[in-house]
C-alpha atoms as a PDB file:
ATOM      1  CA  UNK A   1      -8.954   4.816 -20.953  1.00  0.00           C
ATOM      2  CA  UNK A   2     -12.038   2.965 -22.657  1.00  0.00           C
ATOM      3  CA  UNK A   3     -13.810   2.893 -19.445  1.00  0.00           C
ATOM      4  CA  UNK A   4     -12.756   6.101 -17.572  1.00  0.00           C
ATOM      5  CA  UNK A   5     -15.589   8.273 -20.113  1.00  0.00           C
ATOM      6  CA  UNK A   6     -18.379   5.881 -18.985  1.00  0.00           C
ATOM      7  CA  UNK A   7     -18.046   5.990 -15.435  1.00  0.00           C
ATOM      8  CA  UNK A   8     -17.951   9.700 -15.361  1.00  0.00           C
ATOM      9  CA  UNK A   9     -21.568   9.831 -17.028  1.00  0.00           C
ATOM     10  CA  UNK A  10     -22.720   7.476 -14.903  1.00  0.00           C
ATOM     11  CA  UNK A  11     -21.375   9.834 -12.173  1.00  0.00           C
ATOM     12  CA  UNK A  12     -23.220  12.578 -13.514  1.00  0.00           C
ATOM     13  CA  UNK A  13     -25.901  10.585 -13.892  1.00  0.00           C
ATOM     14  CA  UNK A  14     -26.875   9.378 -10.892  1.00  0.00           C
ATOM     15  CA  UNK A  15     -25.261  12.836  -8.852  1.00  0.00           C
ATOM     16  CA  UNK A  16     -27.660  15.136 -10.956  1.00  0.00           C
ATOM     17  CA  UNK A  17     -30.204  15.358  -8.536  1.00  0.00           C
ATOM     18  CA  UNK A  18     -28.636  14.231  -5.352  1.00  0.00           C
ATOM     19  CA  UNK A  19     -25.052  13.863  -4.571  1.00  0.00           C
ATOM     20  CA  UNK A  20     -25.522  11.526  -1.846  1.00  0.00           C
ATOM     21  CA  UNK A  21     -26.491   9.060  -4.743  1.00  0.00           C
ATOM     22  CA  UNK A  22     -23.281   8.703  -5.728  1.00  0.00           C
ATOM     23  CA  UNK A  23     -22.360   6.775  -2.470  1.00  0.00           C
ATOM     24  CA  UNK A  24     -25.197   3.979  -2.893  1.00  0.00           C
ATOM     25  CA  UNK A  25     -23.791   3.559  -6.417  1.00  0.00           C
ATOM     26  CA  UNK A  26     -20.014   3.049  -5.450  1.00  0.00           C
ATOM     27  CA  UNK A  27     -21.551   1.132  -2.509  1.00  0.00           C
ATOM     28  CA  UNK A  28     -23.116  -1.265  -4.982  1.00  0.00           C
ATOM     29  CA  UNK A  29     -20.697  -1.499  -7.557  1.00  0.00           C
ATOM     30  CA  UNK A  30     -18.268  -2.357  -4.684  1.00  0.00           C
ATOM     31  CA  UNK A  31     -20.564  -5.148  -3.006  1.00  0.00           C
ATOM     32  CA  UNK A  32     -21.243  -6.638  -6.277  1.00  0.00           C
ATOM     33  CA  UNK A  33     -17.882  -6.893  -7.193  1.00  0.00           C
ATOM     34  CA  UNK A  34     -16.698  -8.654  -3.880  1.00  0.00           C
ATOM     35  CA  UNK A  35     -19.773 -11.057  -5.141  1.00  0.00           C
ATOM     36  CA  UNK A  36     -18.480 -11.669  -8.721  1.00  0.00           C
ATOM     37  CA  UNK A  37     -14.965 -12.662  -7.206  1.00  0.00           C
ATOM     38  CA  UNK A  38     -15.930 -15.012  -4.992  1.00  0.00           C
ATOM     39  CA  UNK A  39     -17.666 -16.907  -7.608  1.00  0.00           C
ATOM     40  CA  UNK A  40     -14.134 -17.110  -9.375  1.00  0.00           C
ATOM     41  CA  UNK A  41     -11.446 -19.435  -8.789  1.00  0.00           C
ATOM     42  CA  UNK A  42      -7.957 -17.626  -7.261  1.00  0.00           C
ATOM     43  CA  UNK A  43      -6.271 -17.303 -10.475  1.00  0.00           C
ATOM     44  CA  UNK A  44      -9.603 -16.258 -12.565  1.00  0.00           C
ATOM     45  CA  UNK A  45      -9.692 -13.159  -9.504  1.00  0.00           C
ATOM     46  CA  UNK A  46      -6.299 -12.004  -9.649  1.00  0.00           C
ATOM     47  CA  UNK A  47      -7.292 -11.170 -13.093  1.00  0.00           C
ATOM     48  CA  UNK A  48     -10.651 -10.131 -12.728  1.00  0.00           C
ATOM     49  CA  UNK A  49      -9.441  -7.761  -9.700  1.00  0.00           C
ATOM     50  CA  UNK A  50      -7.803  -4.996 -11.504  1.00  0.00           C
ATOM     51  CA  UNK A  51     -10.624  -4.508 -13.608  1.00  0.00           C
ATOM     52  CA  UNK A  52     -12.903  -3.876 -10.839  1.00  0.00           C
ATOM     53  CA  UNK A  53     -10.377  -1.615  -9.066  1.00  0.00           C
ATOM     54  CA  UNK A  54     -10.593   1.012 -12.239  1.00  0.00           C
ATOM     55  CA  UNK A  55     -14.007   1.233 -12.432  1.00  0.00           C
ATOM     56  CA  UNK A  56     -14.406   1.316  -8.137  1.00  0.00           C
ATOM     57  CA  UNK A  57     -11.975   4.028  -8.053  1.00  0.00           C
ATOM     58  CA  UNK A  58     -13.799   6.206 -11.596  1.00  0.00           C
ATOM     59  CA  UNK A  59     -17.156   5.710  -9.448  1.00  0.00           C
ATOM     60  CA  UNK A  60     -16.251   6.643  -5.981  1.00  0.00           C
ATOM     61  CA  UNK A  61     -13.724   9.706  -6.933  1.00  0.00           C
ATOM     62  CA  UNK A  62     -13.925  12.595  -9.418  1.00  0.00           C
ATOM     63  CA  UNK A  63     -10.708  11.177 -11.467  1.00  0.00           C
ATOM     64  CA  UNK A  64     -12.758  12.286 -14.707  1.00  0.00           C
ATOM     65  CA  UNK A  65     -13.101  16.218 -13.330  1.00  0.00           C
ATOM     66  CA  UNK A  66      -9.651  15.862 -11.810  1.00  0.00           C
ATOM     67  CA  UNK A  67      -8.147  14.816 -15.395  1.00  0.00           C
ATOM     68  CA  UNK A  68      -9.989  17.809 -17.362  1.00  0.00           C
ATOM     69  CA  UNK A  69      -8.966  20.363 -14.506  1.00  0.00           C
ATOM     70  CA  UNK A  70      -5.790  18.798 -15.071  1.00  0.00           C
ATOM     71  CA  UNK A  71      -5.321  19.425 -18.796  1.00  0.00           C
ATOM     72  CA  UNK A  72      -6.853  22.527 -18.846  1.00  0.00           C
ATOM     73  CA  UNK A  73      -3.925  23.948 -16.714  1.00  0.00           C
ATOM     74  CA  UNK A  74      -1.592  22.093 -19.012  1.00  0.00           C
ATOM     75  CA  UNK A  75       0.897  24.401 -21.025  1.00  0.00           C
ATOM     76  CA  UNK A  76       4.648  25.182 -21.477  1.00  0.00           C
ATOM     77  CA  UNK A  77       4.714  27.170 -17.845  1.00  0.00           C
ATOM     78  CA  UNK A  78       2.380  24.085 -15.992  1.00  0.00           C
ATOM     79  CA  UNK A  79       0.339  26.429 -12.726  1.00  0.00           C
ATOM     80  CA  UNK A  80       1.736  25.698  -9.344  1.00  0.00           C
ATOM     81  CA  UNK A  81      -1.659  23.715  -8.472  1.00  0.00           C
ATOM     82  CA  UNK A  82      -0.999  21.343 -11.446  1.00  0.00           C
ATOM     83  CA  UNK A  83       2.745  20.888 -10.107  1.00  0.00           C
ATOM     84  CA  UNK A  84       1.055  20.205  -6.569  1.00  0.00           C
ATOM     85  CA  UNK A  85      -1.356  17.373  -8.418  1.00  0.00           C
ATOM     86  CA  UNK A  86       1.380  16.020 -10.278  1.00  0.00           C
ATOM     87  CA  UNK A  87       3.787  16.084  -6.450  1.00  0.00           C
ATOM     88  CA  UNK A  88      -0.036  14.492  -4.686  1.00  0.00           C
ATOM     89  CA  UNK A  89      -1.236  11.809  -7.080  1.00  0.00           C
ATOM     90  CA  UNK A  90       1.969   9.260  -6.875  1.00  0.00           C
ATOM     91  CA  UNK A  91       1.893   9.119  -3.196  1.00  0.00           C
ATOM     92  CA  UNK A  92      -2.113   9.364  -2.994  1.00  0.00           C
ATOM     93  CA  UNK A  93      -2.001   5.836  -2.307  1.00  0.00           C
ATOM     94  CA  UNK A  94       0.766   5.124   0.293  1.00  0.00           C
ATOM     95  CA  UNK A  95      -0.348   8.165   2.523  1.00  0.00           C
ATOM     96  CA  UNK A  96      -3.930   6.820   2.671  1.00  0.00           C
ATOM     97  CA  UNK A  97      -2.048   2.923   3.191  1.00  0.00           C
ATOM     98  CA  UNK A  98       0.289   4.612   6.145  1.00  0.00           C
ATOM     99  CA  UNK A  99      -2.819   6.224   7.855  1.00  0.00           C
ATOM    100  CA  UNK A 100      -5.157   3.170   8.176  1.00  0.00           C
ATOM    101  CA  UNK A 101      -2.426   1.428   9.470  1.00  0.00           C
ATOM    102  CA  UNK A 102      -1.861   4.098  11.895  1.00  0.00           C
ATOM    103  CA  UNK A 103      -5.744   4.276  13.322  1.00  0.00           C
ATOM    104  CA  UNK A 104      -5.713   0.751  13.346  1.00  0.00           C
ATOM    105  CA  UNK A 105      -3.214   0.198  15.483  1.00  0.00           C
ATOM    106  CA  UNK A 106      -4.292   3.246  17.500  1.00  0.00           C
ATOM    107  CA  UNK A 107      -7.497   1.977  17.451  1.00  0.00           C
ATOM    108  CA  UNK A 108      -6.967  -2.309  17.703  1.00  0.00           C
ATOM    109  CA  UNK A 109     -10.139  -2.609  19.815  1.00  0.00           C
ATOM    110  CA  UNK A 110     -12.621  -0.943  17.588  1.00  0.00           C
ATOM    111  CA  UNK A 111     -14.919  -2.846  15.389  1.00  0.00           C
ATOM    112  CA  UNK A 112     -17.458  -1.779  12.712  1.00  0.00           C
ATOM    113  CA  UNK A 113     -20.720  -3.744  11.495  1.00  0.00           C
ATOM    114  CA  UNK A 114     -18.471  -5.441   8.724  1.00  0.00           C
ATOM    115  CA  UNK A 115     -15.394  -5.934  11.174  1.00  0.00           C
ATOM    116  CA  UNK A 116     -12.494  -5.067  13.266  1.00  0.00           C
ATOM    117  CA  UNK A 117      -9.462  -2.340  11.080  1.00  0.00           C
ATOM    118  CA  UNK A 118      -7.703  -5.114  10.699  1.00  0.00           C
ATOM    119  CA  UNK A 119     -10.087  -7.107   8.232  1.00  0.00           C
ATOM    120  CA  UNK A 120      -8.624  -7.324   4.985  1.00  0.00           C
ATOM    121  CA  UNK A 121     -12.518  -5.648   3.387  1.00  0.00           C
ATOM    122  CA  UNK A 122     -12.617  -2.938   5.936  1.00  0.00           C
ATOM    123  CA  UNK A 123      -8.735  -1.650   5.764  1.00  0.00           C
ATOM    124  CA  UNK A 124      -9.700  -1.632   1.702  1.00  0.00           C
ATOM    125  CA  UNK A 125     -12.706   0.318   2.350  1.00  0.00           C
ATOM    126  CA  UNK A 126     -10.530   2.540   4.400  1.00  0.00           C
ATOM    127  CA  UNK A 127      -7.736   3.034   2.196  1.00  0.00           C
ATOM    128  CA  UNK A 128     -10.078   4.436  -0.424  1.00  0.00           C
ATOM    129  CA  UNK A 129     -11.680   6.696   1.751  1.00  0.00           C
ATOM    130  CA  UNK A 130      -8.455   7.999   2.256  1.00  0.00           C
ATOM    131  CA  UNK A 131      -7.829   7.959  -1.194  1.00  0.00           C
ATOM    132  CA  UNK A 132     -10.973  10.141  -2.280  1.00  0.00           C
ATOM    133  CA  UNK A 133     -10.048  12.975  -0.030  1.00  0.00           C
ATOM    134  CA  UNK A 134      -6.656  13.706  -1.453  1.00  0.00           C
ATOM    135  CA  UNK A 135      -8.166  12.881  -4.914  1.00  0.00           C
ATOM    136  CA  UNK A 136     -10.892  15.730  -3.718  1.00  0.00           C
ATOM    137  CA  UNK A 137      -8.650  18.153  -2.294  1.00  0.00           C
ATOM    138  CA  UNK A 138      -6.564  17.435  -5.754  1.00  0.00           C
ATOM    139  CA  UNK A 139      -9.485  18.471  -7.586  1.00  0.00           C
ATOM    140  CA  UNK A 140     -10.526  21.759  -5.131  1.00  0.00           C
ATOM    141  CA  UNK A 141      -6.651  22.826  -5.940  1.00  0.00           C
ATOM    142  CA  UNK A 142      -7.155  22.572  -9.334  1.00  0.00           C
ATOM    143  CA  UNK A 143     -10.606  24.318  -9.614  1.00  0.00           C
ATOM    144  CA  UNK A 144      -9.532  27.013  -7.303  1.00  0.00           C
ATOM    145  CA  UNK A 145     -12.942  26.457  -5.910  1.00  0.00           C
ATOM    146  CA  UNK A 146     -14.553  24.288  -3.023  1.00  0.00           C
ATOM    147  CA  UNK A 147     -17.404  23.035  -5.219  1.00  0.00           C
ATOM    148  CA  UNK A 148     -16.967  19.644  -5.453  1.00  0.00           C
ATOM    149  CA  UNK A 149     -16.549  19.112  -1.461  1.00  0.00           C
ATOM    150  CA  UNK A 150     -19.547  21.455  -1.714  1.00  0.00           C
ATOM    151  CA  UNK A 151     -21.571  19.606  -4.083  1.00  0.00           C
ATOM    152  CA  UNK A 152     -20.671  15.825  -4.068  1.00  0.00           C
ATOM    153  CA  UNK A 153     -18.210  15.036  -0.521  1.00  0.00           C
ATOM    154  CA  UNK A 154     -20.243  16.887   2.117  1.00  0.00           C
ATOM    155  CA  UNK A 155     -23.453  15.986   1.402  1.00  0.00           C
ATOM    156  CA  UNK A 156     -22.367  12.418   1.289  1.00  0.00           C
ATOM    157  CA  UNK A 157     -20.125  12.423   4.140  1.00  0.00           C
ATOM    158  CA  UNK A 158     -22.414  14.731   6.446  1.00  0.00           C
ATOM    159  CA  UNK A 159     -24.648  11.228   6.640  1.00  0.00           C
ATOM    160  CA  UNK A 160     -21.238   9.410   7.785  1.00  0.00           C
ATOM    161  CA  UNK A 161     -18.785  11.219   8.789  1.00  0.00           C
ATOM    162  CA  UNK A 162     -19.809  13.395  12.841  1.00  0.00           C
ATOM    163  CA  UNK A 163     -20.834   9.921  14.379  1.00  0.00           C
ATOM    164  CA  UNK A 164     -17.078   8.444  13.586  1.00  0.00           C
ATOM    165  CA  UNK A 165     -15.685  11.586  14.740  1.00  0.00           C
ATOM    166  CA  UNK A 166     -13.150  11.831  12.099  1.00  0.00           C
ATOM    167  CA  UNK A 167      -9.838  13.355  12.831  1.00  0.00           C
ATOM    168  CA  UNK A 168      -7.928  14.704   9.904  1.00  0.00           C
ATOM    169  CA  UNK A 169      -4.112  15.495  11.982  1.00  0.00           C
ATOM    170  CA  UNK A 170      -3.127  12.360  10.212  1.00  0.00           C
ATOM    171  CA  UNK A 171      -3.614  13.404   6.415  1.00  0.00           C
ATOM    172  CA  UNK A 172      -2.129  16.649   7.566  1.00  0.00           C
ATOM    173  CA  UNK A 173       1.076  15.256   8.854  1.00  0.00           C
ATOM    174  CA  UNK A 174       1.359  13.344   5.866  1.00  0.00           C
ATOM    175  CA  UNK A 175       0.916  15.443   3.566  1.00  0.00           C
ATOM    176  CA  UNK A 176       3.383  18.022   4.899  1.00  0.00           C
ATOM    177  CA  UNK A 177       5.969  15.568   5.542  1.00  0.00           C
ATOM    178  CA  UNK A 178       5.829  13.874   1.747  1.00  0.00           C
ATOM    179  CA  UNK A 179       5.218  16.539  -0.479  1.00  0.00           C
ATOM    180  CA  UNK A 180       7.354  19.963  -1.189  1.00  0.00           C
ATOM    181  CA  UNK A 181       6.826  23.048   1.210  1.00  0.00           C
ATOM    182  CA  UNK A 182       5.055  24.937  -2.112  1.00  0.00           C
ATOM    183  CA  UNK A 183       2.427  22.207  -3.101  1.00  0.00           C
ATOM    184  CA  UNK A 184       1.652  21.349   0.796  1.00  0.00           C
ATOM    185  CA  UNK A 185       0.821  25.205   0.720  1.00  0.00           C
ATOM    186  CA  UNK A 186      -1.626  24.916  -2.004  1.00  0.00           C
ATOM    187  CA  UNK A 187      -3.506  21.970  -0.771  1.00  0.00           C
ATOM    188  CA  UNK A 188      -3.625  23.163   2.575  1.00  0.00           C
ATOM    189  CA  UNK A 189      -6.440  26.204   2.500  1.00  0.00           C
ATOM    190  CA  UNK A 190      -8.737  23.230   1.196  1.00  0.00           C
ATOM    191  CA  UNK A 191      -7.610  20.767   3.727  1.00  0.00           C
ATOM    192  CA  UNK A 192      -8.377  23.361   6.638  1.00  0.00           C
ATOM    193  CA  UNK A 193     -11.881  24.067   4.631  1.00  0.00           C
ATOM    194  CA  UNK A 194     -12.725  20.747   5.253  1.00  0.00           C
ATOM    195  CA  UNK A 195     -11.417  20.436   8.710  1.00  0.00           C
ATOM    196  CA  UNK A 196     -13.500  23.549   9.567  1.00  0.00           C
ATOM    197  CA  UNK A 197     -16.365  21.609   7.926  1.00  0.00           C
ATOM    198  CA  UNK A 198     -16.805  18.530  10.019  1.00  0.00           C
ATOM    199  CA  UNK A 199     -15.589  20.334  13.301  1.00  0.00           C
ATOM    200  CA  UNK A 200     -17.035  20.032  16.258  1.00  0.00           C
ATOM    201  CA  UNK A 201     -18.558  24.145  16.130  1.00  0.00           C
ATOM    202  CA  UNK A 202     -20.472  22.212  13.496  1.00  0.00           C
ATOM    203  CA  UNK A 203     -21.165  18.940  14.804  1.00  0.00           C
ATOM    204  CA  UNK A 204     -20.747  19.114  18.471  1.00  0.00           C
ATOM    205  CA  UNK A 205     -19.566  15.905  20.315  1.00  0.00           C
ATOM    206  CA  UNK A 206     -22.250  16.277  23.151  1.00  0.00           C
ATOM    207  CA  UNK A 207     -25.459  15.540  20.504  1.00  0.00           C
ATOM    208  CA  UNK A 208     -27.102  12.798  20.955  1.00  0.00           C
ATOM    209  CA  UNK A 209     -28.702  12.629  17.981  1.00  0.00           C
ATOM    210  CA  UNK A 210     -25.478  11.162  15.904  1.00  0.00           C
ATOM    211  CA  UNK A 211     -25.450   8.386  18.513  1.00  0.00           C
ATOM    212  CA  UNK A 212     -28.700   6.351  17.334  1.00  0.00           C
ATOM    213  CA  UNK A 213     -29.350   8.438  13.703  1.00  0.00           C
ATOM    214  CA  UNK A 214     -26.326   9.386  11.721  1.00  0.00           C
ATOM    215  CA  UNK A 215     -28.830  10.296   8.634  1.00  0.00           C
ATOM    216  CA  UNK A 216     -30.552  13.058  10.745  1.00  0.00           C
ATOM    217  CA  UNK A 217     -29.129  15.900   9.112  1.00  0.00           C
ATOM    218  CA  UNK A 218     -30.680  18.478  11.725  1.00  0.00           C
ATOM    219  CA  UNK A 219     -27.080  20.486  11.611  1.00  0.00           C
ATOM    220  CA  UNK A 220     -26.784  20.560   8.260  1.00  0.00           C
ATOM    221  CA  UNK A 221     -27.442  24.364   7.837  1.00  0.00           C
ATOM    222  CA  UNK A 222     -25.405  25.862  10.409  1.00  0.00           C
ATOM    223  CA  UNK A 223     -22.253  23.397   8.514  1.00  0.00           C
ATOM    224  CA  UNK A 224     -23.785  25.375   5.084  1.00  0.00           C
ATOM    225  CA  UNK A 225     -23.465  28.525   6.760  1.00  0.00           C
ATOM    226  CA  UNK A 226     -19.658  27.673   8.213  1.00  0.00           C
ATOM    227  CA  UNK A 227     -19.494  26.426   4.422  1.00  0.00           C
ATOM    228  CA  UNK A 228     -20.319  29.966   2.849  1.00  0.00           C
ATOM    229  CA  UNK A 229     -17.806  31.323   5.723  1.00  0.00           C
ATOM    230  CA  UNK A 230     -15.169  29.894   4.015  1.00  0.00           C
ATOM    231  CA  UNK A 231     -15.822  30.677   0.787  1.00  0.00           C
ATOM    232  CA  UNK A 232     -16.124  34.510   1.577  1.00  0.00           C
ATOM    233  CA  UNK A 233     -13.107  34.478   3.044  1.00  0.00           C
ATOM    234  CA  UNK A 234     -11.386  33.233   0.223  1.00  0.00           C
ATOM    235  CA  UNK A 235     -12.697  35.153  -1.949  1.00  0.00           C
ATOM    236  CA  UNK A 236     -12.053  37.777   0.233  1.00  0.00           C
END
């Protein structure tokens, strides 16, 4: 609770004038961390850890905006997006847990610059990915709005994200088969938002450019146009 406040102004901070900021910061809070527990003994890290967990997780998602878009919707008749949060959260962590496990095994051969799926840093790394897009699509339910994909995830992810080629069936699936029929509905316009943003109409397969510069973000505008799509036609 003491720490929650702070890490949302740094947050702010450091996303004022570039959103994409926010991923250097996590990046380095993370790195450093992994740093400081090495230099502890085993019994000095398991309670270290937790402390370091908090403030990763206030850094790298929008907990803070997700708790006041929470309690503004708070009341004696709590809004069906508040009842989809309150259905999401809880399981936020075993549907991310279930789907790295899932890739990883779909995917035992692949390995990234710090290792294979399997490594015990990268399936953490993973797992909080995961995390931040349900805490995201929380938030986008909440606001009734895409802006913070908009504003803070795309711009960040748009750098990552094409060359992967991320698929997104598997937080579908999950969702729909762990939460209730009425608070898959809500989450699911934003889910397909997102979907539609990272799809190959806007980031074909075929260009080489993601395949030797993934910070190149030549295709940027046609994704802000798809973007603005969306947008209209929910507002529509």
């Amino acid at each position: 609770m003491k720490i929650a406040p702070l890490c949302g102004q740094l947050r702010a901070r450091y996303s004022e004038r570039d959103p994409r900021v926010l991923g250097f910061l996590s990046m380095q809070f993370h790195y450093t961390g992994q740093m400081l527990l090495q230099a502890l003994l085993p019994e000095e890290r398991s309670l270290f850890y937790p402390y370091l967990k908090v403030m990763d997780d206030h850094l790298y998602m929008p907990l803070q905006k997700m708790d006041k878009a929470a309690a503004d919707q708070a009341g004696d008749s709590p809004s069906v997006s508040l009842v989809a949060i309150q259905e999401l959260l809880p399981i936020v962590t075993s549907v991310a847990e279930f789907i790295c496990a899932e890739v990883a095994e779909r995917f035992s051969g692949y390995c990234c610059e710090s290792g294979p799926l399997t490594d015990l840093g990268v399936r953490a790394s993973s797992i909080r990915d995961v995390e931040m897009f349900q805490v995201y699509l929380g938030l986008c339910a909440l606001e009734g709005s895409l802006a913070a994909v908009q504003q803070e995830l795309f711009p960040l992810c748009v750098m990552l994200y094409p060359p992967l080629k991320v698929g997104w069936e598997l937080l579908d699936k999950s969702l729909q088969s762990r939460l209730t029929s009425a608070s898959y509905a809500v989450l699911l316009p934003y889910l397909k938002a997102v979907q539609g943003m990272f799809s190959l109409e806007v980031f074909p397969e075929n260009d080489p450019i993601w395949s030797y510069h993934p910070d190149v973000v030549r295709l940027l505008e046609p994704a802000r146009q798809l973007l603005q799509e969306l947008l209209n036609q929910k507002a529509g």
